[in-house]
PDB file of N, CA and C in Angstrom:
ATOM      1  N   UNK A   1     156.524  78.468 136.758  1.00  0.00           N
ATOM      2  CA  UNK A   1     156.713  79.122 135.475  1.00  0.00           C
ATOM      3  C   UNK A   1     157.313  80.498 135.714  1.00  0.00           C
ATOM      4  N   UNK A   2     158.475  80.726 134.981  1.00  0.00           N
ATOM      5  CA  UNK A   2     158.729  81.926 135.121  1.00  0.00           C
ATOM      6  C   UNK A   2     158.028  83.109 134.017  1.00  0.00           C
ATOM      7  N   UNK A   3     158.241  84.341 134.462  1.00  0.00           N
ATOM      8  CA  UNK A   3     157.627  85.242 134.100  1.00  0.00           C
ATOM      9  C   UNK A   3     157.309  85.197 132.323  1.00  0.00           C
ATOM     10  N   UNK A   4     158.761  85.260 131.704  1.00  0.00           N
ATOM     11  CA  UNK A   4     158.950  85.009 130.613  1.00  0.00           C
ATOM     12  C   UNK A   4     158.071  84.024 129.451  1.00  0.00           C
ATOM     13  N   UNK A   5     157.875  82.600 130.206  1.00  0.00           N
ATOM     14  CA  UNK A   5     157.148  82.020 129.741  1.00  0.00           C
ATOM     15  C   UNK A   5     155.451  82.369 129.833  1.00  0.00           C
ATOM     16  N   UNK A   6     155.048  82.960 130.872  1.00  0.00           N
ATOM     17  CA  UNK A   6     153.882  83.174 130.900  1.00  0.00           C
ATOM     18  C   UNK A   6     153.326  83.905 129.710  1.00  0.00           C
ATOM     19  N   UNK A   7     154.869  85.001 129.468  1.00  0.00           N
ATOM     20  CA  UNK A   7     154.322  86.312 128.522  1.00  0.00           C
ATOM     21  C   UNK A   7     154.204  85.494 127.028  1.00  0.00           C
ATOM     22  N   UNK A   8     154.726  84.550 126.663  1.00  0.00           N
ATOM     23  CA  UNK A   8     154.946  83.800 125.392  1.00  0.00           C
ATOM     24  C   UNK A   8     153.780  82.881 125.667  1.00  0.00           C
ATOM     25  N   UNK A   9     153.406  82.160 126.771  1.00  0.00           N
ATOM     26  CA  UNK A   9     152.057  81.253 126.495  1.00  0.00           C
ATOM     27  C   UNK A   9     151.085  82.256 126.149  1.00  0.00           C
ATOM     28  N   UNK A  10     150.849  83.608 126.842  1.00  0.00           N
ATOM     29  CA  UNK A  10     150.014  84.092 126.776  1.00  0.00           C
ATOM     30  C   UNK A  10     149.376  84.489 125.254  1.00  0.00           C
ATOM     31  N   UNK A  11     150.532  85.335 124.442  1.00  0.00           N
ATOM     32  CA  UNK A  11     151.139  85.448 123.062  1.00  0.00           C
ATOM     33  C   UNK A  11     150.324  84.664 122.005  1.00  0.00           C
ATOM     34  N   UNK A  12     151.174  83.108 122.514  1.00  0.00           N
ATOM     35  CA  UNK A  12     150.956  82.195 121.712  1.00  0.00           C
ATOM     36  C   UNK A  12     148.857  82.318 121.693  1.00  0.00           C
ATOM     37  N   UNK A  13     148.577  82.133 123.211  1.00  0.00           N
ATOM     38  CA  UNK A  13     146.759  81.809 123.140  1.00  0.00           C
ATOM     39  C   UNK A  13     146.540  83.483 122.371  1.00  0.00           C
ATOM     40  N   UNK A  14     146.806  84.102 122.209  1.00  0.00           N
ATOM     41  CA  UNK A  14     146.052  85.381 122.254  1.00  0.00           C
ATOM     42  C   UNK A  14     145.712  84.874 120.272  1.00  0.00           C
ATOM     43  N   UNK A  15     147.226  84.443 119.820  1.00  0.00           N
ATOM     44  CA  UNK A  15     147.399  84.491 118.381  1.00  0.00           C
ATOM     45  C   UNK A  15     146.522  83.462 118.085  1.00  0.00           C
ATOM     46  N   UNK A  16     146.432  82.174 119.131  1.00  0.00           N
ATOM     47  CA  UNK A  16     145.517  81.139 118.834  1.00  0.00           C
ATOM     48  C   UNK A  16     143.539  81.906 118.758  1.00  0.00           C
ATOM     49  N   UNK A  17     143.221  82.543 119.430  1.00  0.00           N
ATOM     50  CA  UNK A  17     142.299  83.024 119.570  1.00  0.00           C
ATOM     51  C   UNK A  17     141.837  83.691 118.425  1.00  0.00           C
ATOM     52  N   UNK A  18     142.717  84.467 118.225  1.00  0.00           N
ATOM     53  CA  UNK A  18     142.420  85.508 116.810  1.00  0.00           C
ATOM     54  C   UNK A  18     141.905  84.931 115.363  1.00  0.00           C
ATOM     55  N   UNK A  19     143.248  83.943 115.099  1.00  0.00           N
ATOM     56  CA  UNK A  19     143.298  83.265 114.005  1.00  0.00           C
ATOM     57  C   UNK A  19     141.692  82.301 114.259  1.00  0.00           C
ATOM     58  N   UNK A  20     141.110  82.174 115.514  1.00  0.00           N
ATOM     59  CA  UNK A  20     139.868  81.399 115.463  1.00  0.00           C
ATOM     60  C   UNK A  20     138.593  82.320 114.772  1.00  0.00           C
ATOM     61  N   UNK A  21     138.965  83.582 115.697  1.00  0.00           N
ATOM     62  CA  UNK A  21     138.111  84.498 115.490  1.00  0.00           C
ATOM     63  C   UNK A  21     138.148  84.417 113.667  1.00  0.00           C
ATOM     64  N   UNK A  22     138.873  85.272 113.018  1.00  0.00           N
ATOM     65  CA  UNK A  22     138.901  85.514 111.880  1.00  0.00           C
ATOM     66  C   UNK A  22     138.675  84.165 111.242  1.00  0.00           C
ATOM     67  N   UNK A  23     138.765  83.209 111.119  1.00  0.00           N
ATOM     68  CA  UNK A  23     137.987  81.702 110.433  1.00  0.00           C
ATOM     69  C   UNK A  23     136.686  81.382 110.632  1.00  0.00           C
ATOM     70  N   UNK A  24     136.489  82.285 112.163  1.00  0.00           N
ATOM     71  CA  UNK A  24     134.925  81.506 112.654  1.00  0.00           C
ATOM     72  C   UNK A  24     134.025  83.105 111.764  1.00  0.00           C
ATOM     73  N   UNK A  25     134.686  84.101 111.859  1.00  0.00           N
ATOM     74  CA  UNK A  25     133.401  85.159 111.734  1.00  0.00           C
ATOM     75  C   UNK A  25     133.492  85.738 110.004  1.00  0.00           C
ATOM     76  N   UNK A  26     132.529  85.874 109.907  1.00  0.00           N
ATOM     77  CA  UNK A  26     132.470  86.176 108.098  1.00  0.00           C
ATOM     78  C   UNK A  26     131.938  87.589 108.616  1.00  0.00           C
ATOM     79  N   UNK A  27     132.841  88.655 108.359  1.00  0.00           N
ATOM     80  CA  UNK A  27     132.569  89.933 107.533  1.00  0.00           C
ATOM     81  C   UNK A  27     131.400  90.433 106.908  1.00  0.00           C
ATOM     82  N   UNK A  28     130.643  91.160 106.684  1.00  0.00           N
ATOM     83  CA  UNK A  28     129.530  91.606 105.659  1.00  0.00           C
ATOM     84  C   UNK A  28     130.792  92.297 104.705  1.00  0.00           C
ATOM     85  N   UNK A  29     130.579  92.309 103.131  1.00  0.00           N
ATOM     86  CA  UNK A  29     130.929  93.103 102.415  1.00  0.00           C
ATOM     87  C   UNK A  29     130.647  94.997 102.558  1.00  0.00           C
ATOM     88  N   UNK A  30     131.739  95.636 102.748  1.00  0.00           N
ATOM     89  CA  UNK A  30     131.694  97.067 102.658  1.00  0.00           C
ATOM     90  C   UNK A  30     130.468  97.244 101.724  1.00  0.00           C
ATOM     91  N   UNK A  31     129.522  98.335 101.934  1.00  0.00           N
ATOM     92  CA  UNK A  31     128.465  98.986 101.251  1.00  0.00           C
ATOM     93  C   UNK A  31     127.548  97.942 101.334  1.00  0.00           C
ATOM     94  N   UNK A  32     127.524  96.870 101.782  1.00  0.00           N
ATOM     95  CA  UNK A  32     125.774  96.114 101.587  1.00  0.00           C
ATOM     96  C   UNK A  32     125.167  96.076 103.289  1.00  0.00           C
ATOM     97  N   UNK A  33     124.197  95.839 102.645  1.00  0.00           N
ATOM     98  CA  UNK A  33     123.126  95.315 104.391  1.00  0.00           C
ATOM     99  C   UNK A  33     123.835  94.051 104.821  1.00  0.00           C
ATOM    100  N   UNK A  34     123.350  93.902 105.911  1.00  0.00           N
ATOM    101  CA  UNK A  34     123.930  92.636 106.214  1.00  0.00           C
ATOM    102  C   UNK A  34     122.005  91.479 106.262  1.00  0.00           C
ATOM    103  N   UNK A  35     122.441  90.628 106.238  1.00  0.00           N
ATOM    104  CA  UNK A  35     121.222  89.889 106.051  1.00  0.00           C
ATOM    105  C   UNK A  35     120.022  90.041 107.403  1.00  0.00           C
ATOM    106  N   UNK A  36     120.138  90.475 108.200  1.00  0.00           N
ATOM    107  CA  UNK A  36     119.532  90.948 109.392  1.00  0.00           C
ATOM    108  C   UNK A  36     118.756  92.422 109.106  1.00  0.00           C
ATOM    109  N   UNK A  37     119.026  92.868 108.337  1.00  0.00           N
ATOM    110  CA  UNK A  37     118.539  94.386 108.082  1.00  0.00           C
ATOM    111  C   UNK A  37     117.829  94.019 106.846  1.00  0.00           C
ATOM    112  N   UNK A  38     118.104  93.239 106.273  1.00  0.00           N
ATOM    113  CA  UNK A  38     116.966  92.801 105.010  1.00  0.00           C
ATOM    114  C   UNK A  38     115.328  93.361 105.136  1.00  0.00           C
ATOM    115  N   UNK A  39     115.296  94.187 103.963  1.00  0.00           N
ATOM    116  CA  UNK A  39     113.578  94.585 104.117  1.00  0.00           C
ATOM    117  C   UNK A  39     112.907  93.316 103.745  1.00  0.00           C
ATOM    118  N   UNK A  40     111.560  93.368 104.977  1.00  0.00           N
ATOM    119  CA  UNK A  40     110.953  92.193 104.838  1.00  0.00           C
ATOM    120  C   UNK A  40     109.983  91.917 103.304  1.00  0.00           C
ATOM    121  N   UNK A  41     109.733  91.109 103.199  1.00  0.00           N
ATOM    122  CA  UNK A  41     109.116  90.744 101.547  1.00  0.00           C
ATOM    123  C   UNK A  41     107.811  91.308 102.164  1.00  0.00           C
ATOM    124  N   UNK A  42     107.159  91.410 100.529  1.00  0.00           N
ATOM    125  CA  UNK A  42     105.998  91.923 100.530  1.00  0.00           C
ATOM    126  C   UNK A  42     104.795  91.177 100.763  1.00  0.00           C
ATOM    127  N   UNK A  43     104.821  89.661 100.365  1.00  0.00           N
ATOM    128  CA  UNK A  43     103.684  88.871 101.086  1.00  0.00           C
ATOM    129  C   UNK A  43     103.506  88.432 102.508  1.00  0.00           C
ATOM    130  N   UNK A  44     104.320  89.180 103.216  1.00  0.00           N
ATOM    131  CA  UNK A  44     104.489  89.027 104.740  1.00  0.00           C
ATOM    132  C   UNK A  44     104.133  90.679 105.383  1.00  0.00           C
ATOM    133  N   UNK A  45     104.546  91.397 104.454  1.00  0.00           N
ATOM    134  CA  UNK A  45     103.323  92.832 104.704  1.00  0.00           C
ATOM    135  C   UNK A  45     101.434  92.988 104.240  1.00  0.00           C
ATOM    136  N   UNK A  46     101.319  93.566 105.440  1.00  0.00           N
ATOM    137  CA  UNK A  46     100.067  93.870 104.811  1.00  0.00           C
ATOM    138  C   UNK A  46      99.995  95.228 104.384  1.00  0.00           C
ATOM    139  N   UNK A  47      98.875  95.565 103.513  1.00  0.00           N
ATOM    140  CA  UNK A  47      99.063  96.479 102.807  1.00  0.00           C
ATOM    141  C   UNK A  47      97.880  97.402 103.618  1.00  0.00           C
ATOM    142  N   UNK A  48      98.456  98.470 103.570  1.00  0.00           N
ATOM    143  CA  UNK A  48      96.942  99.743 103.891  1.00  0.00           C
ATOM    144  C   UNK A  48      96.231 100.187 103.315  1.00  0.00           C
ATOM    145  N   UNK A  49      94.854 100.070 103.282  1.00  0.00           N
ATOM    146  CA  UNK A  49      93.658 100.734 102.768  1.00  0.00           C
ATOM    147  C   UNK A  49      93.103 101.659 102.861  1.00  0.00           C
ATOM    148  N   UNK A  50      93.653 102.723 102.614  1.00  0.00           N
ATOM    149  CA  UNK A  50      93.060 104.560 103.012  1.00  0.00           C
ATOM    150  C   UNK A  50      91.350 104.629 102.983  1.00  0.00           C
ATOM    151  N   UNK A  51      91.051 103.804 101.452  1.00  0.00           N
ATOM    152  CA  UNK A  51      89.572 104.785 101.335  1.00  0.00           C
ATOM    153  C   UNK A  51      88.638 104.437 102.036  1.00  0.00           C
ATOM    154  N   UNK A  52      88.783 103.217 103.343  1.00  0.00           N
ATOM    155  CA  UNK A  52      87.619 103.266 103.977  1.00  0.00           C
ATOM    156  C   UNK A  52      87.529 104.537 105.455  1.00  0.00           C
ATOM    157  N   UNK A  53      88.932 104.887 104.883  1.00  0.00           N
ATOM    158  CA  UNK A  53      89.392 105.929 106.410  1.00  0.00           C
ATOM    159  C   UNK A  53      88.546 107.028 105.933  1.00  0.00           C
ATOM    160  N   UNK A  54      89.364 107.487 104.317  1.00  0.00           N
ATOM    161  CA  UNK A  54      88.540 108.428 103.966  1.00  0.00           C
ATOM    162  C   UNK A  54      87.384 109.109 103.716  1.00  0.00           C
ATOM    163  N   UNK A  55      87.004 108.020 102.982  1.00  0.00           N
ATOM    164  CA  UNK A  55      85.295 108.023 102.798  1.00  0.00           C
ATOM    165  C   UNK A  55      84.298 108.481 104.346  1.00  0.00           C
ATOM    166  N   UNK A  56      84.928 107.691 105.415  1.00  0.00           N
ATOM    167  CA  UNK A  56      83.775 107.886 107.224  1.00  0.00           C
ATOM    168  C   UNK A  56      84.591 109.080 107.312  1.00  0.00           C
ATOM    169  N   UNK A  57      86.018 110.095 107.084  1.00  0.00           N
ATOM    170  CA  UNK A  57      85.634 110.962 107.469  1.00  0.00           C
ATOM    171  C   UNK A  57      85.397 112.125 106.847  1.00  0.00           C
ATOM    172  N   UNK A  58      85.095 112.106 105.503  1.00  0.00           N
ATOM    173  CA  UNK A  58      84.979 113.087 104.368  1.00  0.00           C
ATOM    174  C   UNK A  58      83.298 113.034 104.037  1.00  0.00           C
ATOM    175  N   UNK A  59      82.548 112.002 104.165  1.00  0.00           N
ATOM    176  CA  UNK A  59      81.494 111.955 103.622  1.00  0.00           C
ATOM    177  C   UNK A  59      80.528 112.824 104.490  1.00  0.00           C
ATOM    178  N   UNK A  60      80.709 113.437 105.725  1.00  0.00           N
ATOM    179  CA  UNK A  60      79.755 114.351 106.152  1.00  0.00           C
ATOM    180  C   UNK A  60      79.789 115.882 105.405  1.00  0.00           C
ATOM    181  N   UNK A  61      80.977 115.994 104.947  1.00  0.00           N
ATOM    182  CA  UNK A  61      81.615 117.907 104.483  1.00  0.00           C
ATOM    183  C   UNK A  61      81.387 117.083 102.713  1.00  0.00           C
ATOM    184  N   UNK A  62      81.124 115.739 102.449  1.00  0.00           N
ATOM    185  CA  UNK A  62      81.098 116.018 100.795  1.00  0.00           C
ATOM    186  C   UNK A  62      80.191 115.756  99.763  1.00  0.00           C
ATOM    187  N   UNK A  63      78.723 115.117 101.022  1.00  0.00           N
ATOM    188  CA  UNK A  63      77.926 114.817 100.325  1.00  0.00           C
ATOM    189  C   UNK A  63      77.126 115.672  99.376  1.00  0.00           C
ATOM    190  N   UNK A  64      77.259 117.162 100.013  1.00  0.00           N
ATOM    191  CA  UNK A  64      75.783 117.671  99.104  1.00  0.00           C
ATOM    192  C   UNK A  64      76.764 118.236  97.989  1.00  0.00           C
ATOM    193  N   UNK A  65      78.059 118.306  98.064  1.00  0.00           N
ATOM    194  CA  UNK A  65      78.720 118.021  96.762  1.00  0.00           C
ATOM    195  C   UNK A  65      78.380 117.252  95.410  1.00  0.00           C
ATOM    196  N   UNK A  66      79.127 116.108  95.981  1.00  0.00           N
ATOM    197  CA  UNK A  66      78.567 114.621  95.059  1.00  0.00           C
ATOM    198  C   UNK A  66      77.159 114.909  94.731  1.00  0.00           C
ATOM    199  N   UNK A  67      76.095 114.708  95.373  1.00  0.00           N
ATOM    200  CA  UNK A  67      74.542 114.784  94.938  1.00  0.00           C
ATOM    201  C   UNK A  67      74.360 115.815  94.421  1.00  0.00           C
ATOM    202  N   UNK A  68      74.999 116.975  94.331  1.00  0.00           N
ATOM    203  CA  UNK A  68      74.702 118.037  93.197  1.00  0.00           C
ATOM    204  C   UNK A  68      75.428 117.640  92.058  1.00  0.00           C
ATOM    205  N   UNK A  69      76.521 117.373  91.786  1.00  0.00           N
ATOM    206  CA  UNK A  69      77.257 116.600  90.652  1.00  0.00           C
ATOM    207  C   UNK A  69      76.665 115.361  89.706  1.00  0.00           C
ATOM    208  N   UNK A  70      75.931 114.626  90.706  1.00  0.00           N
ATOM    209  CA  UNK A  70      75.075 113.727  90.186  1.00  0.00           C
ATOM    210  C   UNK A  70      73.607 114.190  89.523  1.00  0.00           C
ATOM    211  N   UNK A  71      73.162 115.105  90.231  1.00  0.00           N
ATOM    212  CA  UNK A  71      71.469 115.548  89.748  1.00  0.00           C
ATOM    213  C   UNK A  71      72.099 115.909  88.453  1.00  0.00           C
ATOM    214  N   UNK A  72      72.795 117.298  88.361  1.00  0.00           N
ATOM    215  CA  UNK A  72      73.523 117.996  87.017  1.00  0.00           C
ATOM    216  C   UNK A  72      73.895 116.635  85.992  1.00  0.00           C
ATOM    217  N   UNK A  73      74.600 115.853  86.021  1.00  0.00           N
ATOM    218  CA  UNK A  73      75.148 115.262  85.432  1.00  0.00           C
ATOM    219  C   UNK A  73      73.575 114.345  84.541  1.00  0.00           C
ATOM    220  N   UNK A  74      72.868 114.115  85.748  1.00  0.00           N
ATOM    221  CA  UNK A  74      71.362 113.107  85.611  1.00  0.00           C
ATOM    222  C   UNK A  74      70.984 114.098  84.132  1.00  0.00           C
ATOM    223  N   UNK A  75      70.673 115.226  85.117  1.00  0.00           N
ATOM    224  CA  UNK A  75      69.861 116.743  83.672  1.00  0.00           C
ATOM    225  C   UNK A  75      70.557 116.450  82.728  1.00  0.00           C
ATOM    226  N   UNK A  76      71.620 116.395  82.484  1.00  0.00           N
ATOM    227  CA  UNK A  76      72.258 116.804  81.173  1.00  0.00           C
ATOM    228  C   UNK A  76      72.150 116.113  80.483  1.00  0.00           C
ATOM    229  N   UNK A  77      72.359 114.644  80.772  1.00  0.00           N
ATOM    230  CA  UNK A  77      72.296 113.222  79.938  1.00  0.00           C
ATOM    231  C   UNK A  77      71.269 112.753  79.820  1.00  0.00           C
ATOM    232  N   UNK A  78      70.027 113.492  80.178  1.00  0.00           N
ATOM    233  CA  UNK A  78      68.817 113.506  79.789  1.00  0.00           C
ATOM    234  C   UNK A  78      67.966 114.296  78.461  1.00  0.00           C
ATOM    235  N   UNK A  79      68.413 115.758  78.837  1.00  0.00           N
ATOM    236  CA  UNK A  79      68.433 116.718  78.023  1.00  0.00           C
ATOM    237  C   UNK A  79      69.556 116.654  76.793  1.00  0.00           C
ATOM    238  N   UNK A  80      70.067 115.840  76.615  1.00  0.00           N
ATOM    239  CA  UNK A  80      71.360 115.821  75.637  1.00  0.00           C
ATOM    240  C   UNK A  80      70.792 114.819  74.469  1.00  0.00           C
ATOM    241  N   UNK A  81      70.123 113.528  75.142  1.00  0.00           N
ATOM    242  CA  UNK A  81      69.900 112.348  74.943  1.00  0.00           C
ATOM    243  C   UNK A  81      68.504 112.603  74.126  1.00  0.00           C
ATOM    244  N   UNK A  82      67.912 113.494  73.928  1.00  0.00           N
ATOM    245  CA  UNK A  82      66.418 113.600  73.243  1.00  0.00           C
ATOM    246  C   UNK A  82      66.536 114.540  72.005  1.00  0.00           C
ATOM    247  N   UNK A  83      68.268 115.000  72.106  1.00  0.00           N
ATOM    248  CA  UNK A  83      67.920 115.880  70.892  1.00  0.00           C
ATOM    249  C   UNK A  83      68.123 114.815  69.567  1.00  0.00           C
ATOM    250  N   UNK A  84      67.660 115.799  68.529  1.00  0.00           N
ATOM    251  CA  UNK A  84      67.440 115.274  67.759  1.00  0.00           C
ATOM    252  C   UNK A  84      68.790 115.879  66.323  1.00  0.00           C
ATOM    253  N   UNK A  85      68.906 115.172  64.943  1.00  0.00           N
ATOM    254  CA  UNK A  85      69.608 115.437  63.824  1.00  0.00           C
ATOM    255  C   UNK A  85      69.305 116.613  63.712  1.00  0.00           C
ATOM    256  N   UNK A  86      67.498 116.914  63.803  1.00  0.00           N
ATOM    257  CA  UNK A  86      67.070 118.329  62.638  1.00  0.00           C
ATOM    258  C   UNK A  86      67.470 119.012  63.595  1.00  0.00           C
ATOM    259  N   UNK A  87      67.737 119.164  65.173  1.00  0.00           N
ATOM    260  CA  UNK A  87      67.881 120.080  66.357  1.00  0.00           C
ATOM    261  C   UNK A  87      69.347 120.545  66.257  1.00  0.00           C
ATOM    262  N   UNK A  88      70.181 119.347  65.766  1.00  0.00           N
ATOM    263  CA  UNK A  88      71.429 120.525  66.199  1.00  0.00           C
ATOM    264  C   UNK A  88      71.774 120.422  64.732  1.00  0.00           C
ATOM    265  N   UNK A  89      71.153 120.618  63.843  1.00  0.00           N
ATOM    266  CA  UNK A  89      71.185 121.541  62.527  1.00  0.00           C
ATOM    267  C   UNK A  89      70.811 122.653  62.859  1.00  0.00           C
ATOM    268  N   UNK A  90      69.657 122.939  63.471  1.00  0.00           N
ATOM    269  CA  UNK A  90      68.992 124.080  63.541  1.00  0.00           C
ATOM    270  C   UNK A  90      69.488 125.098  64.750  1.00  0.00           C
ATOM    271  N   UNK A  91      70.971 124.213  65.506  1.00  0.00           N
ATOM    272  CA  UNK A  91      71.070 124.768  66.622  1.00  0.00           C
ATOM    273  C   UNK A  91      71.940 126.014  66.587  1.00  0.00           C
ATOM    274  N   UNK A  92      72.287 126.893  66.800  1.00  0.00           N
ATOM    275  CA  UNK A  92      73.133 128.453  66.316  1.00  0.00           C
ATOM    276  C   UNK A  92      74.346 127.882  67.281  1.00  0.00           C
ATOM    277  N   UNK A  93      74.391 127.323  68.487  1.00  0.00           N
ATOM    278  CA  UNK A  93      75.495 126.673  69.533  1.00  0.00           C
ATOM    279  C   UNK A  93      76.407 126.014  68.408  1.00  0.00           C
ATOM    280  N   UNK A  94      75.176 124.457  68.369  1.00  0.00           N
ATOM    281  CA  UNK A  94      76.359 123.614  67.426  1.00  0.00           C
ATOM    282  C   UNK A  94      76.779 123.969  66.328  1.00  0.00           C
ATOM    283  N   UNK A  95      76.152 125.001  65.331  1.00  0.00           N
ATOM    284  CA  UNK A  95      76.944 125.432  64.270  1.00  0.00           C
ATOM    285  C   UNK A  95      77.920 126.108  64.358  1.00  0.00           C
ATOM    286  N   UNK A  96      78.485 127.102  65.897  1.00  0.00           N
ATOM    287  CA  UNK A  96      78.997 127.475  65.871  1.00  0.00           C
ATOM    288  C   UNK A  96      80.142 127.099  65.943  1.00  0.00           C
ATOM    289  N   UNK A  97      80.545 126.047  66.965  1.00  0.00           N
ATOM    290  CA  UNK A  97      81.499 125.057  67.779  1.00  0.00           C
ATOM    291  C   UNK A  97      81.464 123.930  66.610  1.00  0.00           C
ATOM    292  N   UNK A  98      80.939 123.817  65.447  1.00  0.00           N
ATOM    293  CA  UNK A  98      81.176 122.468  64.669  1.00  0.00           C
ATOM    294  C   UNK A  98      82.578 122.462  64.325  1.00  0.00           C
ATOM    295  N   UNK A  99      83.092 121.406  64.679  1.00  0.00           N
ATOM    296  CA  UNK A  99      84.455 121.258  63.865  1.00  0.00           C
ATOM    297  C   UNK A  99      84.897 121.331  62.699  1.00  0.00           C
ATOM    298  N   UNK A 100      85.721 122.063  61.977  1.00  0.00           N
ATOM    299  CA  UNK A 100      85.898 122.182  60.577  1.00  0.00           C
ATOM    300  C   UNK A 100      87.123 121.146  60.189  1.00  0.00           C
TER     301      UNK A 100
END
């Protein structure tokens, strides 16, 4: 084979190659993901649960918080709960704060 022909077989396979390439490979569209980068669905994630983190490490710095919030709250809805019609007629508070 002379030189000439080599450079034209060569040519010819290179153009044969290409034209394979471009038939065999599909492109992704400009601006999208390609299907490989797809975020995975959500029933195949699991989800995270903070408040059992929170709770073991907050509950030593928040208890005597809470249990004072609770006693107060206990008093009040106790003391609130016994008054009576003639009491907050007679009361100078609720007459004052009554809504007009």
């Amino acid at each position: 084979m002379h030189a000439s022909h080599i450079a034209v077989f060569l040519e010819t396979e290179t153009e044969r190659e290409l034209d394979l390439l471009r038939s065999s490979v599909s492109f992704p569209a400009p601006n999208r993901r390609s299907r490989s980068r797809a975020a995975p669905r959500r029933e195949e994630m699991k989800t995270f649960d903070p408040w059992p983190v929170f709770f073991r490490r907050e509950w030593n710095r928040n208890w005597p918080f809470l249990t004072g919030f609770a006693i107060t709250g206990y008093l009040i809805c106790k003391m609130t709960a016994n008054f009576t019609e003639e009491d907050l007629k007679n009361s100078k508070f609720v007459q004052e704060h009554k809504k007009h």
